[in-house]
Protein backbone atom coordinates (compact mmCIF):
# COMPACT_ATOMS: atom_id res chain seq x y z
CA UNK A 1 -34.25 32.22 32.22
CA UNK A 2 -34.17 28.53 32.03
CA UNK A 3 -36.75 25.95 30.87
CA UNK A 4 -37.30 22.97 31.64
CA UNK A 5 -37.52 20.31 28.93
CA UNK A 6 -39.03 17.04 29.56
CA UNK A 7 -37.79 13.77 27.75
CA UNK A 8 -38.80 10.32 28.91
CA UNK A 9 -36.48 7.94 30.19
CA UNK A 10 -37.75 5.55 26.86
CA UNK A 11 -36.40 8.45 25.07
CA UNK A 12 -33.10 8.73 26.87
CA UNK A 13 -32.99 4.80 26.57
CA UNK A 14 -33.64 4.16 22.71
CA UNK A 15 -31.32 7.25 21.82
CA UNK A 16 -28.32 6.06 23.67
CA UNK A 17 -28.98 2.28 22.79
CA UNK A 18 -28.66 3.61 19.19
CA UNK A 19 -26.00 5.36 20.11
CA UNK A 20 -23.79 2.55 21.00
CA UNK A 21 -24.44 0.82 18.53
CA UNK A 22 -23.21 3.19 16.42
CA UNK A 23 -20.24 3.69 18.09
CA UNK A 24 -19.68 -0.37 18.17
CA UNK A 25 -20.45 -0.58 14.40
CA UNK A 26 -17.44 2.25 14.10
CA UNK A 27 -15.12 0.83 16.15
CA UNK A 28 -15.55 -2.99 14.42
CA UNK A 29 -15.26 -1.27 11.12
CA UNK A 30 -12.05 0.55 12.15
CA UNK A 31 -10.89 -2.59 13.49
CA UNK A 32 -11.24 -4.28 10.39
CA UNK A 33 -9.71 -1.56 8.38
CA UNK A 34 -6.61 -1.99 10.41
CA UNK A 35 -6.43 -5.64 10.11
CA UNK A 36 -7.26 -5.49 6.54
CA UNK A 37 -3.94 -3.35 5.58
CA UNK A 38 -2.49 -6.40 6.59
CA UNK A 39 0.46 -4.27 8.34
CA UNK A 40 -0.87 -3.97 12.04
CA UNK A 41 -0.98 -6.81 14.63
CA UNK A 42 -4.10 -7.24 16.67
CA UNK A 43 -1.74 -6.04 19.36
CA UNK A 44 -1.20 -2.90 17.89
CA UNK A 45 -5.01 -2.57 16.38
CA UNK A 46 -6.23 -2.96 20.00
CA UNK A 47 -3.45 -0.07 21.50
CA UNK A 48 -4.27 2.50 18.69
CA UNK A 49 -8.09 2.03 19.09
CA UNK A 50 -7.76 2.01 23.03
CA UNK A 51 -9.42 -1.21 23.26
CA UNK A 52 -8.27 -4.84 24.71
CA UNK A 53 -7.02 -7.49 22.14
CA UNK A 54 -9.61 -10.04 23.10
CA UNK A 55 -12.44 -7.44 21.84
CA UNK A 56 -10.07 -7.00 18.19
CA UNK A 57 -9.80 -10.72 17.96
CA UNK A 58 -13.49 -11.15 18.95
CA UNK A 59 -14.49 -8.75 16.40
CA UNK A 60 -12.47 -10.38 13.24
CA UNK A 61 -13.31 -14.00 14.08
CA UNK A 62 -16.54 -13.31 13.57
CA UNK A 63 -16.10 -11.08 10.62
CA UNK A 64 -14.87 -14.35 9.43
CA UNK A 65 -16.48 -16.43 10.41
CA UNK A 66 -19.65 -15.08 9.31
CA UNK A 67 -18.45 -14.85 5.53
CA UNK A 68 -19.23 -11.53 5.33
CA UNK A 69 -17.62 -11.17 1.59
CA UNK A 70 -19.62 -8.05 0.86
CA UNK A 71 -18.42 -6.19 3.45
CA UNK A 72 -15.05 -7.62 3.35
CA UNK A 73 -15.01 -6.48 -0.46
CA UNK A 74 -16.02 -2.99 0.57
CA UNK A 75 -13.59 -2.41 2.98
CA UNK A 76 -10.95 -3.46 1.40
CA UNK A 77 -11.90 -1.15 -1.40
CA UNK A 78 -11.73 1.84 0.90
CA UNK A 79 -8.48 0.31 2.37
CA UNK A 80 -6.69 0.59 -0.88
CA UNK A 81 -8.10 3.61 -2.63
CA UNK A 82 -6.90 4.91 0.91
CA UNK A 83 -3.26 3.94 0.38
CA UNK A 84 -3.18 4.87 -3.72
């Protein structure tokens, strides 16, 4: 037997708005990983995430341009305890 379960469209709304940005946050941070190694082209960054190079070159001009050092720091911490 089914039941019916009842979720607002707010609900629906908020959840999948969070979602996305979640997904976004992901996919920026993977792009920057990528462009970080220093060994991929945007080119290539935006074929092996599936995503078009204006949205890669988007994403790390304003990475820079924002002077994110923090974050540039961390990631490149994870880049190179990933290649060691």
């Amino acid at each position: 037997m089914l039941s019916a379960v009842s979720v607002s469209e707010r609900t629906i709304r908020q959840w999948t708005e969070s979602r996305r940005k979640d997904l976004e946050e992901e996919r920026n941070r993977l792009i920057l990983d990528l462009y970080l190694k220093a060994e991929n082209t945007q080119e290539v960054i935006a074929e092996r995430l599936n995503v078009g190079e204006a949205t890669v070159n988007r994403t790390i001009e304003n990475f820079l341009q924002n002077g994110n050092l923090a974050k540039m720091e961390e990631i490149s911490l994870h880049t190179f305890t990933d290649m060691y």
